[in-house]
C-alpha atoms as a PDB file:
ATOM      1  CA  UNK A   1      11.535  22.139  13.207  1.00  0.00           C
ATOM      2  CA  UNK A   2      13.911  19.534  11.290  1.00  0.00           C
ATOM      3  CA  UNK A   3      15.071  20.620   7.695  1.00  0.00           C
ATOM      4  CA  UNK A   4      13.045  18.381   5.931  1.00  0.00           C
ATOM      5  CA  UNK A   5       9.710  20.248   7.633  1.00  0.00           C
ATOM      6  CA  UNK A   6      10.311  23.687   6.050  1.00  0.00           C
ATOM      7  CA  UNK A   7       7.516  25.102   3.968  1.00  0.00           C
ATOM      8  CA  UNK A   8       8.440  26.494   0.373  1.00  0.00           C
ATOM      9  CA  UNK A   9       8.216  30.208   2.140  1.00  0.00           C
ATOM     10  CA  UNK A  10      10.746  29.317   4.610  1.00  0.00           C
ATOM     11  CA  UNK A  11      13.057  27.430   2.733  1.00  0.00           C
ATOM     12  CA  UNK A  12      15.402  28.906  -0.325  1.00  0.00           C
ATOM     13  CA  UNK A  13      16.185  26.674  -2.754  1.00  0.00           C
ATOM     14  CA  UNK A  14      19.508  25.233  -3.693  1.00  0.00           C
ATOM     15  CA  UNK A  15      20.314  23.800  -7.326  1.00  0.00           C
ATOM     16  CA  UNK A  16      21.944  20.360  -7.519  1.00  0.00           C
ATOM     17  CA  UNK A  17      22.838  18.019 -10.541  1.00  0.00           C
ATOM     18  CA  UNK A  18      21.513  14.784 -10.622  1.00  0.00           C
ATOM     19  CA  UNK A  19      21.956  12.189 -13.173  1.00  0.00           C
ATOM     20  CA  UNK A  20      18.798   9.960 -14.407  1.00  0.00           C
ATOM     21  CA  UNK A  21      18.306   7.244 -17.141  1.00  0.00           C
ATOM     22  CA  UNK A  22      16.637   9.332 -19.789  1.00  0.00           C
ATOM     23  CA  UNK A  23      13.847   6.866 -19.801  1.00  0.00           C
ATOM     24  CA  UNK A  24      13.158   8.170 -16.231  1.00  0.00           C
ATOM     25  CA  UNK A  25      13.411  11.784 -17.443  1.00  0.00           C
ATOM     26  CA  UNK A  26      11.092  11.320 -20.156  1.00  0.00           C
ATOM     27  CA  UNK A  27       8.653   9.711 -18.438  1.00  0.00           C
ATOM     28  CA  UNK A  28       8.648  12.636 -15.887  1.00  0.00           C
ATOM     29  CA  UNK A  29       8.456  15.262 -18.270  1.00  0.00           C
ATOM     30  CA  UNK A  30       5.842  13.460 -19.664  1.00  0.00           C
ATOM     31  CA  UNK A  31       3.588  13.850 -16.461  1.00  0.00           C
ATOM     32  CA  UNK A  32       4.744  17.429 -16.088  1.00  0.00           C
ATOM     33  CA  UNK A  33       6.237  18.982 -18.834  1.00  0.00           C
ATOM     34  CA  UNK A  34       9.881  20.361 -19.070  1.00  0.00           C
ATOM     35  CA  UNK A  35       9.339  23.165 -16.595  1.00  0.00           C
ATOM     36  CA  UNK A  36       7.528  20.766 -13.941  1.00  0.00           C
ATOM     37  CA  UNK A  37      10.983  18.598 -13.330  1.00  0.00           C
ATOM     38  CA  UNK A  38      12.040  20.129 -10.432  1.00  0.00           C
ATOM     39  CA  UNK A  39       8.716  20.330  -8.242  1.00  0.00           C
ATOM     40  CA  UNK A  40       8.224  16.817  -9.518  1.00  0.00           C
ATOM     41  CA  UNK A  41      11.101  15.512  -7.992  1.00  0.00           C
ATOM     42  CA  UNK A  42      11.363  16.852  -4.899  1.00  0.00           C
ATOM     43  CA  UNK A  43       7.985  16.316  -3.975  1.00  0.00           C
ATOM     44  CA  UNK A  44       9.328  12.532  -4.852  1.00  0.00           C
ATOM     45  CA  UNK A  45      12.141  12.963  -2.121  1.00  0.00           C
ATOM     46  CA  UNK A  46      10.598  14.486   0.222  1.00  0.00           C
ATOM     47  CA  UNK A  47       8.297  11.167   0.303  1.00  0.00           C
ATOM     48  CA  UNK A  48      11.079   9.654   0.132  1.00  0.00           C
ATOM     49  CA  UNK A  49      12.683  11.032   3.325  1.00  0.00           C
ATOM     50  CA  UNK A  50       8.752  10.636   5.147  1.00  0.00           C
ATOM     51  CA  UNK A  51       9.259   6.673   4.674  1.00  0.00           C
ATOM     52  CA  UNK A  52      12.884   6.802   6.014  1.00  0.00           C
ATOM     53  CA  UNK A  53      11.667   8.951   8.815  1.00  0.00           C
ATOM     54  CA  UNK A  54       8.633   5.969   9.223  1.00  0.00           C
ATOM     55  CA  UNK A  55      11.227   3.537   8.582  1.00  0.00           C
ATOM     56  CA  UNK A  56      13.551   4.286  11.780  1.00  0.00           C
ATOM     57  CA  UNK A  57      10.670   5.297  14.147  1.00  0.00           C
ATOM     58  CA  UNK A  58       9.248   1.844  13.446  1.00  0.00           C
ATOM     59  CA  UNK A  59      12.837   0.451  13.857  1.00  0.00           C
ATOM     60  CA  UNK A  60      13.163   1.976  16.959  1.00  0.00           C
ATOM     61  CA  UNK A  61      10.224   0.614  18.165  1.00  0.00           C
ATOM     62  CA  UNK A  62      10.895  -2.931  17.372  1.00  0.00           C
ATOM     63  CA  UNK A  63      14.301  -2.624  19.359  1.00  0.00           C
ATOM     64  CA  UNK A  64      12.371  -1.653  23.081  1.00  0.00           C
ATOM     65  CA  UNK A  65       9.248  -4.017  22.095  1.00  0.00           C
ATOM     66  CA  UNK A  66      10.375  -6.376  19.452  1.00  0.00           C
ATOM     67  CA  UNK A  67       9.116  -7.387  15.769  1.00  0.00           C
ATOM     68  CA  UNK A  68       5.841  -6.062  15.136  1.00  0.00           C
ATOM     69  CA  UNK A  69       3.904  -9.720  14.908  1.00  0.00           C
ATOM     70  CA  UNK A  70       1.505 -10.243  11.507  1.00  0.00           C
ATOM     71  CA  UNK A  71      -1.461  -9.943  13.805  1.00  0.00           C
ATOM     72  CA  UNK A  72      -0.085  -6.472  15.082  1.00  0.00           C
ATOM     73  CA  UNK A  73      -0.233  -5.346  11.407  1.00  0.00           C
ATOM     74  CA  UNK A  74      -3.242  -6.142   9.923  1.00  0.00           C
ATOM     75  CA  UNK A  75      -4.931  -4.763  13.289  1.00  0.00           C
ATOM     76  CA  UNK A  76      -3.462  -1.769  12.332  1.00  0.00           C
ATOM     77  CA  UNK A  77      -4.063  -1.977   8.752  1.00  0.00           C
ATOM     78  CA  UNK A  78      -7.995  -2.468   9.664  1.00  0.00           C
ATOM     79  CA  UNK A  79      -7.592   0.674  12.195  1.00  0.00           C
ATOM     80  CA  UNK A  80      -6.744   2.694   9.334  1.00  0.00           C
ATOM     81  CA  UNK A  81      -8.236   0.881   6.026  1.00  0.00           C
ATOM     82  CA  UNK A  82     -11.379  -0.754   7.980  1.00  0.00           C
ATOM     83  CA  UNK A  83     -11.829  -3.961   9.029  1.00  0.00           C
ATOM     84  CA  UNK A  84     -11.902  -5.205   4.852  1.00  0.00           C
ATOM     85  CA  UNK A  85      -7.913  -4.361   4.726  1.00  0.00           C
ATOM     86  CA  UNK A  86      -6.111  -7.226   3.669  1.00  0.00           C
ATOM     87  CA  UNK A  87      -2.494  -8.015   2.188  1.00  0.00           C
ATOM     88  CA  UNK A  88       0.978  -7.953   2.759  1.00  0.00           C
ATOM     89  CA  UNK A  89       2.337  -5.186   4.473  1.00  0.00           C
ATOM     90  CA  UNK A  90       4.794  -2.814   1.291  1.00  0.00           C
END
């Protein structure tokens, strides 16, 4: 199991400084409240670290089969969305 796959049970936690704009802060403790910060914001990383997980594997895969092509990605966009999906890929 990699790091970033621990449950909350499994995994003690550690206590960091990190420095925000307060306009950030304040808009999290807005959503949360003062005591909510930290569960906030590592549920924010830990997405975080899901996308750069994503991120490489789909990397990866463009170096043994090349650039996904625009049709490759809305095909899977309708696999997952239905066949009404439509945009630019985020």
């Amino acid at each position: 199991m990699a790091d970033d796959e621990l449950t909350a049970d499994q995994d003690p936690t550690v206590s960091v400084s990190v420095s925000f704009h307060s306009s950030v802060i304040g808009a999290v403790r807005g959503r949360v409240g003062k005591r909510g910060v930290s569960s906030y914001v590592e549920a924010a990383v830990r997405r975080q670290i899901e996308r750069d997980n994503l991120q490489a594997l789909v990397e990866a895969n463009e170096e043994i089969h090349g650039e996904l092509t625009a049709q490759e990605i809305q095909a899977a966009r309708e696999e997952i969305y239905g066949s009404g999906a439509r945009g630019a890929v985020a």
